[in-house]
Protein backbone atom coordinates (compact mmCIF):
# COMPACT_ATOMS: atom_id res chain seq x y z
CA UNK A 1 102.76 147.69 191.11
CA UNK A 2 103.22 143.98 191.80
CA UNK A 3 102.22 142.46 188.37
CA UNK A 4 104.20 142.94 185.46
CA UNK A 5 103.45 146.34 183.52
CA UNK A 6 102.17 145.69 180.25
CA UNK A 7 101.59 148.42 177.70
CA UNK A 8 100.57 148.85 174.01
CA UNK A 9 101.73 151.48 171.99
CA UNK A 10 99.82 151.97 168.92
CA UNK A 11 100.14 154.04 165.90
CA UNK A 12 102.46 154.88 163.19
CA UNK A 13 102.51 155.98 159.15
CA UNK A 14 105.22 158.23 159.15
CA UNK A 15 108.73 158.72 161.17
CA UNK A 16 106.61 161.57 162.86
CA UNK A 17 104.54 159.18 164.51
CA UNK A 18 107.04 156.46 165.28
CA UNK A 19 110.12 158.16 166.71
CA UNK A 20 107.66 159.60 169.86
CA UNK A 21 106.20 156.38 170.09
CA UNK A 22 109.47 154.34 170.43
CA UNK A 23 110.80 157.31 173.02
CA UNK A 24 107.63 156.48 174.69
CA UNK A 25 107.94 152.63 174.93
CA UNK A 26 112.17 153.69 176.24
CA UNK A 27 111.49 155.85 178.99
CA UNK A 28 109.23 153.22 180.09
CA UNK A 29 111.46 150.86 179.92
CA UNK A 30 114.05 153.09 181.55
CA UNK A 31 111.59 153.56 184.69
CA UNK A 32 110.44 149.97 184.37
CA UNK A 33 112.52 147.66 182.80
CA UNK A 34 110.63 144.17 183.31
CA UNK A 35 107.42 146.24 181.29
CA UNK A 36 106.38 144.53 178.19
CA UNK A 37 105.59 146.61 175.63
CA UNK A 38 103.76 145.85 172.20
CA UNK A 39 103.61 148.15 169.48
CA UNK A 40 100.33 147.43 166.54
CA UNK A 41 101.24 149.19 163.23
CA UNK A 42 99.46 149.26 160.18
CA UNK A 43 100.78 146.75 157.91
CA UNK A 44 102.90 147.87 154.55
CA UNK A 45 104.43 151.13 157.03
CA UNK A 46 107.18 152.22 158.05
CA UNK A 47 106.91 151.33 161.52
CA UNK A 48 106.70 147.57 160.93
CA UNK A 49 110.69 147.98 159.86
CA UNK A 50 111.87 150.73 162.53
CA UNK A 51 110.19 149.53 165.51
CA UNK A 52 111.76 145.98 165.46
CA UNK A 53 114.85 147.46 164.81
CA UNK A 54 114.09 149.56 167.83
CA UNK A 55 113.76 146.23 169.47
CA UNK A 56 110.36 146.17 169.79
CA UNK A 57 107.93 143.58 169.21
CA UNK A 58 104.93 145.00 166.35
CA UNK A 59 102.02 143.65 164.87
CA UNK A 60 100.35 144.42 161.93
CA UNK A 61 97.00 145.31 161.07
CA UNK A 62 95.52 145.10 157.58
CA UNK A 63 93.87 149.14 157.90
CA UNK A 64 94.71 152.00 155.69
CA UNK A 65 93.24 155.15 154.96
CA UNK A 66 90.13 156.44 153.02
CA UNK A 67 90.25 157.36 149.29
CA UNK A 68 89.04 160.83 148.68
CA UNK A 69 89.38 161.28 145.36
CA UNK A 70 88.46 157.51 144.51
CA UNK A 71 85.23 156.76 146.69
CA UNK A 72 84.15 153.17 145.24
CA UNK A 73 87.78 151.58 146.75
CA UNK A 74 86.32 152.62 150.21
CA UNK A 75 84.46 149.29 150.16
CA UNK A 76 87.83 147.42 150.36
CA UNK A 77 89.17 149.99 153.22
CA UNK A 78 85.94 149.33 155.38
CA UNK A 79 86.47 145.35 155.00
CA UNK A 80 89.81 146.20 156.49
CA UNK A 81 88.53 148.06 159.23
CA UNK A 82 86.29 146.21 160.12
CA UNK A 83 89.56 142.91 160.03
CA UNK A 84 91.56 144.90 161.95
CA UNK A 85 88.67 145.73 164.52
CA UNK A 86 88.51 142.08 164.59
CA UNK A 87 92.45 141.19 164.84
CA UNK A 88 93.02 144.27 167.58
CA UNK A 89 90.34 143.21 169.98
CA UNK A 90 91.94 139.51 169.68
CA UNK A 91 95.50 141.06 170.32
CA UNK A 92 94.25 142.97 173.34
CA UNK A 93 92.91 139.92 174.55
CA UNK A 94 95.92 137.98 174.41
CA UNK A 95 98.36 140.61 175.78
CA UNK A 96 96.52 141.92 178.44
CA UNK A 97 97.65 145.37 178.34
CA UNK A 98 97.01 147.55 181.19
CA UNK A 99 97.21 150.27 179.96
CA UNK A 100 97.10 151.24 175.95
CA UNK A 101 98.90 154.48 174.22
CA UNK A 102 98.06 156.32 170.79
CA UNK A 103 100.45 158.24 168.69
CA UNK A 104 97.91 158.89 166.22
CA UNK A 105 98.42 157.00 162.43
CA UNK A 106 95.49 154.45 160.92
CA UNK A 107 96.29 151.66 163.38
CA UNK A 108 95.80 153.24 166.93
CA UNK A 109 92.25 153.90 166.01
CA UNK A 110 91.19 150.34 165.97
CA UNK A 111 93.76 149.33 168.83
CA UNK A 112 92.48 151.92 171.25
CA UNK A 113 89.29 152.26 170.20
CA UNK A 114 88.91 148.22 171.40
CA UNK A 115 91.08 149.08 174.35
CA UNK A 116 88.57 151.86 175.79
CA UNK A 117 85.97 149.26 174.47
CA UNK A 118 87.29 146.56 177.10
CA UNK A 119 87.75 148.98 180.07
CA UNK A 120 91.17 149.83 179.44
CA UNK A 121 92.71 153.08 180.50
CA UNK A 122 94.12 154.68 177.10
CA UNK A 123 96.32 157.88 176.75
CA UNK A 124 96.96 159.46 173.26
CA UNK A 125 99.38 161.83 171.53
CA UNK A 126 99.13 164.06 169.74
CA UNK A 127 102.25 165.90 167.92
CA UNK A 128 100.72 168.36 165.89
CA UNK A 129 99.37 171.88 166.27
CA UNK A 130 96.18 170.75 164.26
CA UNK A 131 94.72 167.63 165.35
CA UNK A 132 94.63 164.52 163.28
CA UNK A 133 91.69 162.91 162.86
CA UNK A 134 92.16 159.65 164.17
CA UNK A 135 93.10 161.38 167.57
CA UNK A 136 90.01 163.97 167.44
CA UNK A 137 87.97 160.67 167.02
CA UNK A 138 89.04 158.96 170.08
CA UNK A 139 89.97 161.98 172.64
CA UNK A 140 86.56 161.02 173.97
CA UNK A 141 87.88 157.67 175.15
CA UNK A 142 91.14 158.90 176.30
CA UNK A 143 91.70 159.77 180.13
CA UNK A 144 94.91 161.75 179.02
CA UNK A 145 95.72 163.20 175.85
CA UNK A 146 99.81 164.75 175.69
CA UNK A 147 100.06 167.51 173.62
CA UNK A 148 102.88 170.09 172.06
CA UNK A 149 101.08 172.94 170.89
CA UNK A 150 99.46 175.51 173.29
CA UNK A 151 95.72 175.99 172.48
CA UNK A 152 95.06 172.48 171.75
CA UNK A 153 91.52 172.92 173.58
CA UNK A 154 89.59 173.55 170.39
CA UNK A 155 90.17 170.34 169.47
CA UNK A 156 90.35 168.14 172.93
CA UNK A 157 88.63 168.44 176.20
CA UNK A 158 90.34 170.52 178.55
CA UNK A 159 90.45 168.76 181.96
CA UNK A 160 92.08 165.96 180.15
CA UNK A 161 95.23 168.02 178.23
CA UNK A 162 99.15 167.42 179.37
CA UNK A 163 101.52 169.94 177.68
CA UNK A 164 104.31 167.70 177.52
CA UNK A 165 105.67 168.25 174.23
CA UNK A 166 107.27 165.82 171.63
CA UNK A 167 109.72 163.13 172.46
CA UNK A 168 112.54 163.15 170.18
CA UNK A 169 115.37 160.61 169.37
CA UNK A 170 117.79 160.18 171.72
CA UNK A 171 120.97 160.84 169.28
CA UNK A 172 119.83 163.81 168.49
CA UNK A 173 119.91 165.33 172.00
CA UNK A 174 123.22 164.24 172.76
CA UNK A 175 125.46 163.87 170.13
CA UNK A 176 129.15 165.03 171.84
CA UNK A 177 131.30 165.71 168.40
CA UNK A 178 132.49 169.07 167.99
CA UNK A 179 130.30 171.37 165.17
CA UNK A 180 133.63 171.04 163.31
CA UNK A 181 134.00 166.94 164.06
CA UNK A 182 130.56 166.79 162.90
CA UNK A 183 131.19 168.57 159.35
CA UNK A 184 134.39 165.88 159.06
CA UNK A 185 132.07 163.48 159.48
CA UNK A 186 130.79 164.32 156.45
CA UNK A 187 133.63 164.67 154.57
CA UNK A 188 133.60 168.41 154.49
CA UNK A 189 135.56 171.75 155.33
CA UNK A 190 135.34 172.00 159.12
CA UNK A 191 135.60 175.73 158.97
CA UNK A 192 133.04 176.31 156.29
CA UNK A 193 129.34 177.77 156.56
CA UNK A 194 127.26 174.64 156.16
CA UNK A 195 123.20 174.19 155.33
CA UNK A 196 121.47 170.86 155.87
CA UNK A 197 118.62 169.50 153.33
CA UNK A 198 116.47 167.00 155.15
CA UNK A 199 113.31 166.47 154.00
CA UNK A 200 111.83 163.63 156.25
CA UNK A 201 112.50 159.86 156.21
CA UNK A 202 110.94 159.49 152.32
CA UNK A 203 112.52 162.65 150.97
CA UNK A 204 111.19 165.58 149.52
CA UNK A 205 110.37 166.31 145.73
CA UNK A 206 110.16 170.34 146.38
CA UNK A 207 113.60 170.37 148.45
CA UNK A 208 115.71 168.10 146.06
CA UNK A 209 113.79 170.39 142.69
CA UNK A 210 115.31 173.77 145.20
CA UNK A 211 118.53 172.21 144.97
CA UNK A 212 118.69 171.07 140.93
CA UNK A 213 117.83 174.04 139.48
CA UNK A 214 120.28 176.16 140.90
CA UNK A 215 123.29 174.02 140.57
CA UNK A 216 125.27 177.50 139.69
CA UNK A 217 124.35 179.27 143.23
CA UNK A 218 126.00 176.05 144.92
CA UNK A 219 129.21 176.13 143.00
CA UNK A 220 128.82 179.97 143.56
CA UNK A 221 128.34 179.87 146.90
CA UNK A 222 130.96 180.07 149.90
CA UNK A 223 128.84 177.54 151.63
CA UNK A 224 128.93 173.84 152.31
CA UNK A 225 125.40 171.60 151.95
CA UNK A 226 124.48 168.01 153.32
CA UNK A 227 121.82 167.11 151.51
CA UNK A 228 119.21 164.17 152.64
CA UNK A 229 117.71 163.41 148.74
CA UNK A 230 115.38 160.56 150.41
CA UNK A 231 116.07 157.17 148.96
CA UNK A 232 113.39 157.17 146.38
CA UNK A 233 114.78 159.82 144.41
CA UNK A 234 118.34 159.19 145.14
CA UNK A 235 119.29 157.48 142.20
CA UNK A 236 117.66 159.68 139.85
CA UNK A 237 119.01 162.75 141.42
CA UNK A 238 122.79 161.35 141.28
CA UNK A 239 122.03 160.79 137.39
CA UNK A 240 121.26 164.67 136.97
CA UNK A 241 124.41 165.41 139.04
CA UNK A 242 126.32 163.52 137.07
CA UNK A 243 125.66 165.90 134.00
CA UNK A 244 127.19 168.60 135.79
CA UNK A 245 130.27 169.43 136.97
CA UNK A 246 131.67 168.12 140.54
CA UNK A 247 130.72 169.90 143.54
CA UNK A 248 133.05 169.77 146.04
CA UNK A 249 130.86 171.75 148.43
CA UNK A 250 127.56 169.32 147.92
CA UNK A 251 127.44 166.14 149.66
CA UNK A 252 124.63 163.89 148.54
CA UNK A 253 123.44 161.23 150.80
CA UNK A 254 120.39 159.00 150.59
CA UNK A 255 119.32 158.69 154.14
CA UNK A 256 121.42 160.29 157.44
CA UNK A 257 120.91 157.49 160.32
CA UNK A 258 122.69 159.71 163.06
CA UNK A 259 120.76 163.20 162.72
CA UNK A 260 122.51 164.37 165.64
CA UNK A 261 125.97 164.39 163.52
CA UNK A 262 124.08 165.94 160.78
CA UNK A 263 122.18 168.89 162.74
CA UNK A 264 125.76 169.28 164.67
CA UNK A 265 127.54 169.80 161.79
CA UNK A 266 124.88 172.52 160.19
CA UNK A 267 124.35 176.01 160.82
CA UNK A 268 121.13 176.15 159.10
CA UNK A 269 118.37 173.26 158.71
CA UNK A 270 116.01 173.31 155.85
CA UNK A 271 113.19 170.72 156.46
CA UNK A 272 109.35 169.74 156.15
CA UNK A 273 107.37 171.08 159.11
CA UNK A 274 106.73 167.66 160.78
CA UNK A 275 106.02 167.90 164.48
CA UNK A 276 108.31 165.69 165.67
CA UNK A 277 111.20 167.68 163.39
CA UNK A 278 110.16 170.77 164.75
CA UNK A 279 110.77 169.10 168.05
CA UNK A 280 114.01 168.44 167.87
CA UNK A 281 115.13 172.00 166.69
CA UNK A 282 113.45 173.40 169.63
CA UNK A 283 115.62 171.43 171.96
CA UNK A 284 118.99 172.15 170.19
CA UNK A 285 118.02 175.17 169.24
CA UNK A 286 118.85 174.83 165.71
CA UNK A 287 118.01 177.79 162.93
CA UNK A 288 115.47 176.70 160.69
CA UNK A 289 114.39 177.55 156.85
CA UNK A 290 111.24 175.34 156.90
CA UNK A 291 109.49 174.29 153.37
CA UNK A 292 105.93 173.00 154.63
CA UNK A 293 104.38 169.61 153.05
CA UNK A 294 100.81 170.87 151.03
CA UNK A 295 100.23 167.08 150.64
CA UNK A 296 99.10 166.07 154.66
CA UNK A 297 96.01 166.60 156.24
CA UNK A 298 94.26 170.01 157.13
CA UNK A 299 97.51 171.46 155.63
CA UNK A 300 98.81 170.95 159.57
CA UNK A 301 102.31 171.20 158.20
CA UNK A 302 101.61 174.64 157.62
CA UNK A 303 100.10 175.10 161.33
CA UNK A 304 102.99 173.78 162.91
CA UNK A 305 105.63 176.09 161.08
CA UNK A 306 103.64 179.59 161.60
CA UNK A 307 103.51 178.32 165.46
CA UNK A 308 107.31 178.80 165.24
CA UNK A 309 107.41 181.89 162.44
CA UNK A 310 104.73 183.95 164.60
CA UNK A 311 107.07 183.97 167.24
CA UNK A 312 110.25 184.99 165.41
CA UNK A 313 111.52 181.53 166.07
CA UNK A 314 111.32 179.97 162.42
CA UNK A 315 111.68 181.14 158.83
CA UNK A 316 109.49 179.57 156.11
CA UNK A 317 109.11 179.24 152.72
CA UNK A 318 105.74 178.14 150.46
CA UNK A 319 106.10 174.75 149.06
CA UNK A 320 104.76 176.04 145.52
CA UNK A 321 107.43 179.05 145.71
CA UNK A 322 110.50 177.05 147.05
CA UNK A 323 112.06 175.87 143.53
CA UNK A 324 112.34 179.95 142.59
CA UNK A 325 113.10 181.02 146.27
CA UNK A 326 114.39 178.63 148.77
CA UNK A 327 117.76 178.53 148.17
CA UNK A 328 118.23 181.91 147.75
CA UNK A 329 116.44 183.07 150.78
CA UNK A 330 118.93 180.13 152.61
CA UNK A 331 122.31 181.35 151.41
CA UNK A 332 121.35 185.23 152.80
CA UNK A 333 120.05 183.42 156.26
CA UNK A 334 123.25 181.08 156.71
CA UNK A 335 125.71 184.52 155.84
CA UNK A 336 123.63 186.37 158.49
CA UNK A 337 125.40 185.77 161.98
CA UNK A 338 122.81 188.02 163.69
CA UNK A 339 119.74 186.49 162.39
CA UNK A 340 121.20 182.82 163.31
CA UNK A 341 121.90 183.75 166.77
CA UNK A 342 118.41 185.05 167.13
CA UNK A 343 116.66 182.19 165.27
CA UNK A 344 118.78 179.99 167.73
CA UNK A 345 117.43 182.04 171.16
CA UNK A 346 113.88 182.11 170.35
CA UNK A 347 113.33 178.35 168.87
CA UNK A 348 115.42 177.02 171.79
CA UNK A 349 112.76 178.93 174.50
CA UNK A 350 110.56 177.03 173.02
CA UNK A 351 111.76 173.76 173.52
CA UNK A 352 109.68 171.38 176.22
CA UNK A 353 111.90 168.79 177.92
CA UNK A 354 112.08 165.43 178.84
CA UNK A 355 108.69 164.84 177.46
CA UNK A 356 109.23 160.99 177.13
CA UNK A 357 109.64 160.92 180.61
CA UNK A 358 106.48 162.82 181.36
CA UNK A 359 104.12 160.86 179.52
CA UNK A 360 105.75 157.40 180.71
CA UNK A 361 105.08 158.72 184.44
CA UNK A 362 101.47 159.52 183.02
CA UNK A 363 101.13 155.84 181.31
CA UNK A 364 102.71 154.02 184.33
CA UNK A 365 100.00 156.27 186.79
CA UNK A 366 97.02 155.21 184.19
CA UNK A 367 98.55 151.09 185.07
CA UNK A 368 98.88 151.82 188.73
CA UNK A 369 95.20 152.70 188.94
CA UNK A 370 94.17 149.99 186.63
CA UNK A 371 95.79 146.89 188.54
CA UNK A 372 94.66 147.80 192.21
């Protein structure tokens, strides 16, 4: 390829989305490293913080999602649509691209639907067991469509599915500190049984309630927890812990930026079902309690975890019966040296490798063919 590669990644809404998508955009790099790559977000999201701080270039687009429960404020959401029709096909004019990639999220709709639109290859992703919308709306225009989840026919045409899996972050693949270096880390017993509460980037209401109720089992408990609260419910959280006694065992922290250190330093995860979580416990074969989110779309939380629990690779819990349950259910699993082991075997056969890698060759193939 003689011309510079240029590619647009699009997509975004939730860590799930963006931490594949900025894998993406560094294996090709890695393979390429004069590419220019430009991620469009959805303005107001998460990705318009973490993808410059991935050192990535993003812009914006004005589009958000319909209202369900409140039809009349669709009128607004189809103005914005209809803007950020406007403002993608302008982008895609300026850049260039040759080539334009969907991680699924509000704002790869308009981006690639304007790509295919303008006779540019696109390739989409899709992370989920059950297929997003946005992505069942434009696997017609796609020539390739990556996917993590066997079966995904029912939702995509066959002849154009990749089973590549999910790229993950890179520091959580290769974090080198000992399991007992990792728990020091975190200020904790190196020796000690140890259970890690994440429940995605924002937190989780169900996980942190788990937690507060049973302050006593904690204290009780021969165990160690690092516990994610999310930053939105941080402060109130430390404000309840604060009318009990200290917890030497309990180590509250708002957000974990190294997850490697933190899934190092666990013996048991418990965790939302997101795709790209799921992911990463399949390659480091990391025991997991998971507690799927009732409040996504077509309830594909739920999907994703049986995918793992059918094959004796997961355990989950029911969000609504977590609060009575999930801690309980964790303390017996993290004592249980023969269940952890095979929790550990059967997630980590699951695991689908250097999947960055494979859709970057598949992106940089859709360019090649593009530019001759």
């Amino acid at each position: 390829m003689s011309e510079t590669l240029k590619v647009i990644i699009s997509g975004g809404g939730t860590g799930g989305h963006i931490f594949p998508a900025v894998s993406i955009a560094n294996a090709i790099k890695a393979k390429n490293p004069e590419a220019e790559i430009l991620f469009v977000g959805a303005l107001g999201r998460m990705e318009m913080q973490r993808v410059p701080a991935a050192g990535y270039k993003i812009i914006g687009l004005p589009i958000c999602g319909f209202d369900r429960k409140n039809l009349l404020r669709n009128v607004s959401v189809l103005f914005k649509i209809w803007k950020s029709q406007r403002m993608a096909k302008k982008i895609i004019k300026e850049f260039k691209p040759m080539v334009a990639v969907g991680v699924g999220g509000y704002a790869s709709g308009p981006t690639l639907n304007k790509a295919a639109a303008m006779g540019i290859p696109c390739l989409i992703q899709e992370q989920n067991s059950y297929a997003g919308v946005t992505n069942k709306l434009l696997a017609k225009k796609a020539e390739k469509i990556c996917v993590a989840y066997d079966g995904m026919e029912r939702f995509f045409p066959a002849d154009k599915i990749i089973m590549t899996g999910n790229p993950v972050r890179e520091n959580v693949l290769h974090s080198e500190l000992s399991q007992q270096d990792a728990r020091c880390e975190f200020g904790l017993d190196p020796d000690k049984k140890t259970i890690l509460l994440v429940g995605g980037s924002l937190g989780a209401r169900t996980i942190n309630e788990s937690i507060l109720q049973h302050l006593d089992m904690v204290e009780k408990s021969d165990v160690q927890f690092i516990w994610q609260t999310g930053k939105y419910y941080h402060s109130a959280i430390l404000e309840q812990l604060k009318k009990y006694k200290e917890l030497p065992n309990l180590k509250v922290v708002d957000f974990i930026g190294n997850m490697g250190v933190a899934y190092k330093a666990a013996d048991l995860v418990i965790s939302r079902a997101g795709a790209s979580s799921i992911s990463e416990f399949c390659l480091i074969g990391k025991p997991v309690l998971l507690v799927p989110s009732p409040n996504v779309a077509e309830d594909h939380q739920t999907k994703n975890a049986m995918a793992l629990v059918n094959k004796d690779a997961a355990m989950y819990v029911k969000d609504s019966e977590a609060p009575a349950t999930l801690l309980k259910t964790a303390l017996i699993v993290v004592n249980d040296p023969q269940k952890l082991a095979s929790l550990s075997k059967n997630i980590l056969a699951l695991g689908l490798k250097n999947s960055a890698e494979i859709i970057a060759d598949e992106v940089i193939k859709l360019a090649r063919r593009q530019s001759v």
